[in-house]
N, C-alpha and C. Protein backbone atom coordinates (compact mmCIF):
# COMPACT_ATOMS: atom_id res chain seq x y z
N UNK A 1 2.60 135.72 -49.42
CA UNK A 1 3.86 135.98 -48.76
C UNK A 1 4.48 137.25 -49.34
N UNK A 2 4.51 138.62 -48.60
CA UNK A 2 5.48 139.46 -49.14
C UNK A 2 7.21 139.18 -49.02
N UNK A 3 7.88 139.98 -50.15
CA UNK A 3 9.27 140.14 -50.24
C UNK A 3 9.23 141.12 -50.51
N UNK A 4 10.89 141.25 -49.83
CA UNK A 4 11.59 142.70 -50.14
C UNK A 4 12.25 142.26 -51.24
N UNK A 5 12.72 143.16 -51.77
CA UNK A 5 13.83 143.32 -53.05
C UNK A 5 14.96 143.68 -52.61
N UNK A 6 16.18 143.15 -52.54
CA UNK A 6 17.50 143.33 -51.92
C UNK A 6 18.33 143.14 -53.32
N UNK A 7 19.55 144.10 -53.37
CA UNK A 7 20.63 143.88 -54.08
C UNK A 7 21.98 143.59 -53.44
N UNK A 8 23.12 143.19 -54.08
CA UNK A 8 24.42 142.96 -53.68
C UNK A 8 25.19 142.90 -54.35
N UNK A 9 25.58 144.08 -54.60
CA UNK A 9 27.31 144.14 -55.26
C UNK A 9 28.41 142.87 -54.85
N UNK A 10 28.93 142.35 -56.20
CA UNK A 10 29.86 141.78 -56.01
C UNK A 10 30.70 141.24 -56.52
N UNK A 11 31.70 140.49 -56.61
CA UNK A 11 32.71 140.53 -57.62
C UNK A 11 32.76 138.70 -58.19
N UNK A 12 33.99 138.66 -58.99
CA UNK A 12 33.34 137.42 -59.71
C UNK A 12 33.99 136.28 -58.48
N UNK A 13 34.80 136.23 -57.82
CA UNK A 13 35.26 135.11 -57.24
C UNK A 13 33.48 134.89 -56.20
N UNK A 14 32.97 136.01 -55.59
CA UNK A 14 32.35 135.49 -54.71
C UNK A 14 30.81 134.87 -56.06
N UNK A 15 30.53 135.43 -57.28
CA UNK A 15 29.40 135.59 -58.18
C UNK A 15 29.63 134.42 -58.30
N UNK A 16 30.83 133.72 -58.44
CA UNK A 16 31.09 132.11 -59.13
C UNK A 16 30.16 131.24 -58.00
N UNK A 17 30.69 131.26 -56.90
CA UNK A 17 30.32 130.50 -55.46
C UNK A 17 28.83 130.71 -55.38
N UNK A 18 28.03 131.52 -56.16
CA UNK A 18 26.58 132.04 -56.44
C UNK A 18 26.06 131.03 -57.01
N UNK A 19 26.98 131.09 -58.30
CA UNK A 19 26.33 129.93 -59.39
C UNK A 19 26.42 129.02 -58.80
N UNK A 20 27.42 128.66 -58.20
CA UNK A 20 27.66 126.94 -58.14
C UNK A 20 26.69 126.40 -57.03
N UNK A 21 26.32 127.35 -56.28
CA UNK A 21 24.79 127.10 -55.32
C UNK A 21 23.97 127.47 -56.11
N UNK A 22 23.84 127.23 -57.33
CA UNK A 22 22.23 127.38 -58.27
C UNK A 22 21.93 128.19 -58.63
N UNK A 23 22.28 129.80 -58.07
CA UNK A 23 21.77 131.10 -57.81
C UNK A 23 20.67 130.59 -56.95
N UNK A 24 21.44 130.43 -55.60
CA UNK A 24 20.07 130.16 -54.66
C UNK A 24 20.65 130.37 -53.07
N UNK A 25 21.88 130.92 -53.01
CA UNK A 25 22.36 130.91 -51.93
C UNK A 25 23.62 131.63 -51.99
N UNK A 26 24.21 132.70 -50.99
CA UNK A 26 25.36 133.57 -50.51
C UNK A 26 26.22 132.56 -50.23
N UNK A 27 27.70 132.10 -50.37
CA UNK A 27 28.62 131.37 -49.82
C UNK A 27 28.70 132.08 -48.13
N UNK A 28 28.93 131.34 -47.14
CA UNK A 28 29.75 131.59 -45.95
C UNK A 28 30.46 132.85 -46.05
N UNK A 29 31.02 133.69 -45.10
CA UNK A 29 31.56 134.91 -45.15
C UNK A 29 32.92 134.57 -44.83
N UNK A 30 33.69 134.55 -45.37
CA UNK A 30 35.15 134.57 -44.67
C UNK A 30 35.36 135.11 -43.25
N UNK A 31 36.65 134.51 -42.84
CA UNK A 31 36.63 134.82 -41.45
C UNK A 31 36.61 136.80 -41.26
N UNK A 32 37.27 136.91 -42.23
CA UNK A 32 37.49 138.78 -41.92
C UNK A 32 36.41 139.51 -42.41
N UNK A 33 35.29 138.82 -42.46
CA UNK A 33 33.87 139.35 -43.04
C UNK A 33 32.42 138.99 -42.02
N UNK A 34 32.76 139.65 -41.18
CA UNK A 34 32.00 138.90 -40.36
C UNK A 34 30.57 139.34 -40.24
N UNK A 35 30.27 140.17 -41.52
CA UNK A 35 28.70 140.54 -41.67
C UNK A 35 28.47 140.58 -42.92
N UNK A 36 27.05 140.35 -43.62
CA UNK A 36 26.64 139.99 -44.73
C UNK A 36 25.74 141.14 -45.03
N UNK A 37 26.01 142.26 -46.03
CA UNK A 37 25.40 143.40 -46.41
C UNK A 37 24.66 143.31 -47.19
N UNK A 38 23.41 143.12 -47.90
CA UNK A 38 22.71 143.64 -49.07
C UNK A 38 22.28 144.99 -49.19
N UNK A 39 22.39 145.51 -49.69
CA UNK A 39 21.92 146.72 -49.78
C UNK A 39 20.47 147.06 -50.31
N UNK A 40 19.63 147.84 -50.08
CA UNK A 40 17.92 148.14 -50.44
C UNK A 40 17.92 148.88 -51.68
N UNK A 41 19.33 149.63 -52.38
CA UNK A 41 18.25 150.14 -53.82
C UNK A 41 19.77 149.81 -54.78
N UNK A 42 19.27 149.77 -56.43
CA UNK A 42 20.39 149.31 -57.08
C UNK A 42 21.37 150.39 -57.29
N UNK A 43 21.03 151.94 -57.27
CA UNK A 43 21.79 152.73 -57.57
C UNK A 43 23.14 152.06 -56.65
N UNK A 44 22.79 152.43 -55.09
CA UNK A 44 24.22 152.24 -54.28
C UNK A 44 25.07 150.72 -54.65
N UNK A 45 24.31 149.63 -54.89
CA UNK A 45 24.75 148.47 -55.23
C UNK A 45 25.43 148.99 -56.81
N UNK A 46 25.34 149.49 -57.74
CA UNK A 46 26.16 149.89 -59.16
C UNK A 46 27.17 150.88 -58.53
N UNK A 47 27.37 151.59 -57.31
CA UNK A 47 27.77 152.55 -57.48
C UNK A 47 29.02 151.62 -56.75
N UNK A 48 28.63 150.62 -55.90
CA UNK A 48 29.88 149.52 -55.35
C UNK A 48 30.52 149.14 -56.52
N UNK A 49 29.73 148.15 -57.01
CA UNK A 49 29.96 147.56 -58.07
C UNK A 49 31.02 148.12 -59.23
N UNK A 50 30.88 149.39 -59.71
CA UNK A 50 31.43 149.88 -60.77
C UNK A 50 33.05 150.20 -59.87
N UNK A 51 32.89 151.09 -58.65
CA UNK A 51 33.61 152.14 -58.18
C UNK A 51 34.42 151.02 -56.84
N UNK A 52 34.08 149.78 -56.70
CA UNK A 52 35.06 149.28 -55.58
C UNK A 52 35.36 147.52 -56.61
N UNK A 53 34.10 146.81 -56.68
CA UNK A 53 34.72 145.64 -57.02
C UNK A 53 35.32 146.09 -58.90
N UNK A 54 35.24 146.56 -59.13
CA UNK A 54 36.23 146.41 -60.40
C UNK A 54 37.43 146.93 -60.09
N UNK A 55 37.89 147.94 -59.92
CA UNK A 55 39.31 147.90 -59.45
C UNK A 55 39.92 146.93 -58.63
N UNK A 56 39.23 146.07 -57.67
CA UNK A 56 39.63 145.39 -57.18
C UNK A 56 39.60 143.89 -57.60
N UNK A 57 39.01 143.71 -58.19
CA UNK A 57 39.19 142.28 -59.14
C UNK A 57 38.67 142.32 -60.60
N UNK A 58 38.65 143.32 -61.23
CA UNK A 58 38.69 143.68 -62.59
C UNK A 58 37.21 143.54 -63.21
N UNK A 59 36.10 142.99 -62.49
CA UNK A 59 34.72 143.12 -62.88
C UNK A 59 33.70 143.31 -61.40
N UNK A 60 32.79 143.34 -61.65
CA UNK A 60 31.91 144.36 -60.57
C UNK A 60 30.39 143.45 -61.04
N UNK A 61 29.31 143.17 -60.50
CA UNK A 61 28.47 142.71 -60.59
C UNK A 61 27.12 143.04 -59.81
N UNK A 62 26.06 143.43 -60.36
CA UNK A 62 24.68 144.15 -59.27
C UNK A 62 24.01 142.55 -59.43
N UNK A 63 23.34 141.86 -58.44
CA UNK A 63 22.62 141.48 -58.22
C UNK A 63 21.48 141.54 -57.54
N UNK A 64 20.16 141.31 -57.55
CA UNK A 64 18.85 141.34 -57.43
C UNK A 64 18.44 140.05 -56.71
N UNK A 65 17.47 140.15 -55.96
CA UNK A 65 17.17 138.95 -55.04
C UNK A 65 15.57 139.25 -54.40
N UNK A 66 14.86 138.10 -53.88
CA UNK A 66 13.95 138.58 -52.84
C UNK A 66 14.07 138.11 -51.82
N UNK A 67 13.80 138.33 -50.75
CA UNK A 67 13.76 138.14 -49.34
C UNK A 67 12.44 137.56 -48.24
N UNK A 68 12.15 136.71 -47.87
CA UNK A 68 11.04 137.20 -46.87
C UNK A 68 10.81 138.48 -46.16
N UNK A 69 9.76 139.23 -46.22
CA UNK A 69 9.74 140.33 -45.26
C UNK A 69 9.83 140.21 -44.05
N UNK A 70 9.12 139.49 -43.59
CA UNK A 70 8.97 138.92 -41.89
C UNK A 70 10.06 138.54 -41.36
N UNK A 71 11.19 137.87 -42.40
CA UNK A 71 12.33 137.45 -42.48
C UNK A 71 13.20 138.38 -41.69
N UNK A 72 13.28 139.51 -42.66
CA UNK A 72 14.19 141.03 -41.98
C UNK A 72 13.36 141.80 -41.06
N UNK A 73 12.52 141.50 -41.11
CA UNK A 73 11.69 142.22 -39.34
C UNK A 73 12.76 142.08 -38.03
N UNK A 74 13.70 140.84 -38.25
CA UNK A 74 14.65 140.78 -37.25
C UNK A 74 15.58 141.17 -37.23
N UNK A 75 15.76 142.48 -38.39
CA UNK A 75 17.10 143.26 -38.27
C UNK A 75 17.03 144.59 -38.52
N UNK A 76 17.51 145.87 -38.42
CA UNK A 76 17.39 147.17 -38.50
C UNK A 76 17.97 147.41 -39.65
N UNK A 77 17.37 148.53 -40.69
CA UNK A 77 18.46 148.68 -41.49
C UNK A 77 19.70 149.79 -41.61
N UNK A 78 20.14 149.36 -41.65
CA UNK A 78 21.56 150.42 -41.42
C UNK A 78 21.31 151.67 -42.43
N UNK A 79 21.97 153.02 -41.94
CA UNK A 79 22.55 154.03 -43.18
C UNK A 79 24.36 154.09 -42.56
N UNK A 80 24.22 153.36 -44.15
CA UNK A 80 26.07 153.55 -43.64
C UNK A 80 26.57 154.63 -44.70
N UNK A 81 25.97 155.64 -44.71
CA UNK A 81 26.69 157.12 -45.41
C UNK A 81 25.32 157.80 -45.97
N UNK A 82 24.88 158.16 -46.55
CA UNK A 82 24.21 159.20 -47.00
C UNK A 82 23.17 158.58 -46.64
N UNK A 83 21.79 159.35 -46.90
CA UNK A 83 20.31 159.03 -47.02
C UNK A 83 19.96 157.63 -47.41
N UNK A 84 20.24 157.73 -49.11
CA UNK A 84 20.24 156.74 -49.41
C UNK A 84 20.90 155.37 -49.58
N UNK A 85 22.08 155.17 -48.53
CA UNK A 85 22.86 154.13 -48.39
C UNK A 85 22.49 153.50 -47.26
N UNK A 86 21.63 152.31 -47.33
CA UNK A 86 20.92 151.71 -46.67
C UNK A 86 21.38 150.10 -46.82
N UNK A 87 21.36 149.63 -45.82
CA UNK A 87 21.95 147.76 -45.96
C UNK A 87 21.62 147.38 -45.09
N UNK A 88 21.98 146.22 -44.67
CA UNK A 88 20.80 144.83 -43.74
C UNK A 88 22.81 144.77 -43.02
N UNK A 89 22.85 144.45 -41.78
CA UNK A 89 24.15 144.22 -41.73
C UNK A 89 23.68 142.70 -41.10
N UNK A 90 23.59 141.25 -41.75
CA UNK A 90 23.41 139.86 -41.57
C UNK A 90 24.50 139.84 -40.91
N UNK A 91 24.40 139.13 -39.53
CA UNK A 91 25.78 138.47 -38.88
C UNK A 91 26.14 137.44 -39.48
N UNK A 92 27.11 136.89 -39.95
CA UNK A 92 27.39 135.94 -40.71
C UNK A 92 27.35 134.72 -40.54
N UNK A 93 26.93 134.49 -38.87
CA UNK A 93 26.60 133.06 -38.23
C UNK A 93 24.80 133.03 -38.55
N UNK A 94 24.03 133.85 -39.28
CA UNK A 94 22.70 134.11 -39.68
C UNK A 94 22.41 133.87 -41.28
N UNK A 95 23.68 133.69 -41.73
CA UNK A 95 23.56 133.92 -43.17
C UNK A 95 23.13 132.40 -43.74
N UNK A 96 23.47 131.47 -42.79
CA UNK A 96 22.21 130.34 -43.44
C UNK A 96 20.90 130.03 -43.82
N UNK A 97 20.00 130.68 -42.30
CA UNK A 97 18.78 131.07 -42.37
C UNK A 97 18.43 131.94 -43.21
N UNK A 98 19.30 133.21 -43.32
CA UNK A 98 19.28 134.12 -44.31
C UNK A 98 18.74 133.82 -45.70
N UNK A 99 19.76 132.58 -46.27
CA UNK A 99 19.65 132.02 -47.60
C UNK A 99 18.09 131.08 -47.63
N UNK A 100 17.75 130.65 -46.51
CA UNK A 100 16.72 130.03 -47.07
C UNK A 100 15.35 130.73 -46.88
N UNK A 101 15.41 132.01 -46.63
CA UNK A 101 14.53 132.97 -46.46
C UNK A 101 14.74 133.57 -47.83
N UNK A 102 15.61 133.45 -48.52
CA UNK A 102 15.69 133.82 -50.06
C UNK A 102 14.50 133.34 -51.40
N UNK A 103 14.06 134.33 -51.63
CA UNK A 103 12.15 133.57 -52.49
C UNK A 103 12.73 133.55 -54.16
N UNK A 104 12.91 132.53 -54.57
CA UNK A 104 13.53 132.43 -56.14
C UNK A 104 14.61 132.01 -56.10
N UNK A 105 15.56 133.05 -57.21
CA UNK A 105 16.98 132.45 -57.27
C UNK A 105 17.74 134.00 -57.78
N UNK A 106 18.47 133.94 -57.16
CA UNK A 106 19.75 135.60 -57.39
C UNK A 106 19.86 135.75 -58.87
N UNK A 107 19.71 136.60 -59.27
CA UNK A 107 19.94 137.17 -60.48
C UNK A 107 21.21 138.34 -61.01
N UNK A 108 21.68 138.28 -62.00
CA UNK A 108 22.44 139.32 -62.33
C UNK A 108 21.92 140.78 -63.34
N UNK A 109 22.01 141.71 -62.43
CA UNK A 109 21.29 142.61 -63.59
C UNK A 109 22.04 143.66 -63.64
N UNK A 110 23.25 143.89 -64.05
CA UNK A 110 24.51 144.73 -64.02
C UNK A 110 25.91 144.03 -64.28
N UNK A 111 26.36 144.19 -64.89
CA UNK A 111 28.12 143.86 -65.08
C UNK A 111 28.42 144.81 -65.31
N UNK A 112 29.79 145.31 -64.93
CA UNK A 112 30.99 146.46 -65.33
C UNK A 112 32.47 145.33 -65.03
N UNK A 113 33.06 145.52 -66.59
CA UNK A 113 32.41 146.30 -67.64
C UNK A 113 31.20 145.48 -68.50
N UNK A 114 30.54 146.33 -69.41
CA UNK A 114 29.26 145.35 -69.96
C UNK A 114 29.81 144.20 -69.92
N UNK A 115 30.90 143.72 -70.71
CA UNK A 115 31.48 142.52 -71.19
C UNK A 115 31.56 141.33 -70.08
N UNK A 116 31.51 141.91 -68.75
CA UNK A 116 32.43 141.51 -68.09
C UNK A 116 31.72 139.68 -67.92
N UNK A 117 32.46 138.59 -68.04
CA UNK A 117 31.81 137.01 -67.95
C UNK A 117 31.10 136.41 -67.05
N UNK A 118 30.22 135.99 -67.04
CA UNK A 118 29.00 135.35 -66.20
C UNK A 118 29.48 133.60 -65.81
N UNK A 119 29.68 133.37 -64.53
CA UNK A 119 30.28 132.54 -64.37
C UNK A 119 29.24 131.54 -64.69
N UNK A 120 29.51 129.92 -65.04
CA UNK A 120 28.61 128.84 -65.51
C UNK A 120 28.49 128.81 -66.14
């Protein structure tokens, strides 16, 4: 079975809702979120991470994941700004299937700041 390697910036309220599904599953998207982004390389996911979720809730988080490939065959990937800003835009009524097309369990491989607490 191939996988892709997907990352996702994110902050600790949604990182908590991570853990508490095992590291094995994205929570639901809120209603004003009505698409589910991972992004394809870690630079742009640190560059969220550092430069949007810490100012906005005081820590920032890169996570790492795999995917089925065959899985995302059913979606295009976006450039939402430069070359290398590339993301999956998941409709958020997809993000179930999504999760169980997920191979392992989500990982954290980035905090800002270093310190910043690992929920669980």
């Amino acid at each position: 079975m191939s996988t892709t390697t997907l990352w996702r910036p994110t902050g600790p309220d949604e990182l908590a809702l991570v853990a508490a599904a095992g590291w094995a599953a994205w929570p639901p998207r809120l209603p004003d979120q009505p698409i589910f982004y991972p992004v394809l390389n870690e630079a742009y996911a640190i560059l969220i991470a550092r430069d949007w979720n810490v100012p906005a809730s005081g820590a920032g988080y890169v996570t790492r994941f795999e995917v089925r490939t065959t899985y995302l065959a059913n979606y295009e990937v976006q450039q939402a700004g430069g070359r290398d800003i590339l993301e999956y835009w998941i409709p958020a009524e997809d993000l179930a299937e999504f999760n169980r097309n997920i191979v392992g369990t989500i990982e954290v491989v980035r905090r800002f700041p270093d310190n910043a607490p690992l929920p669980g």
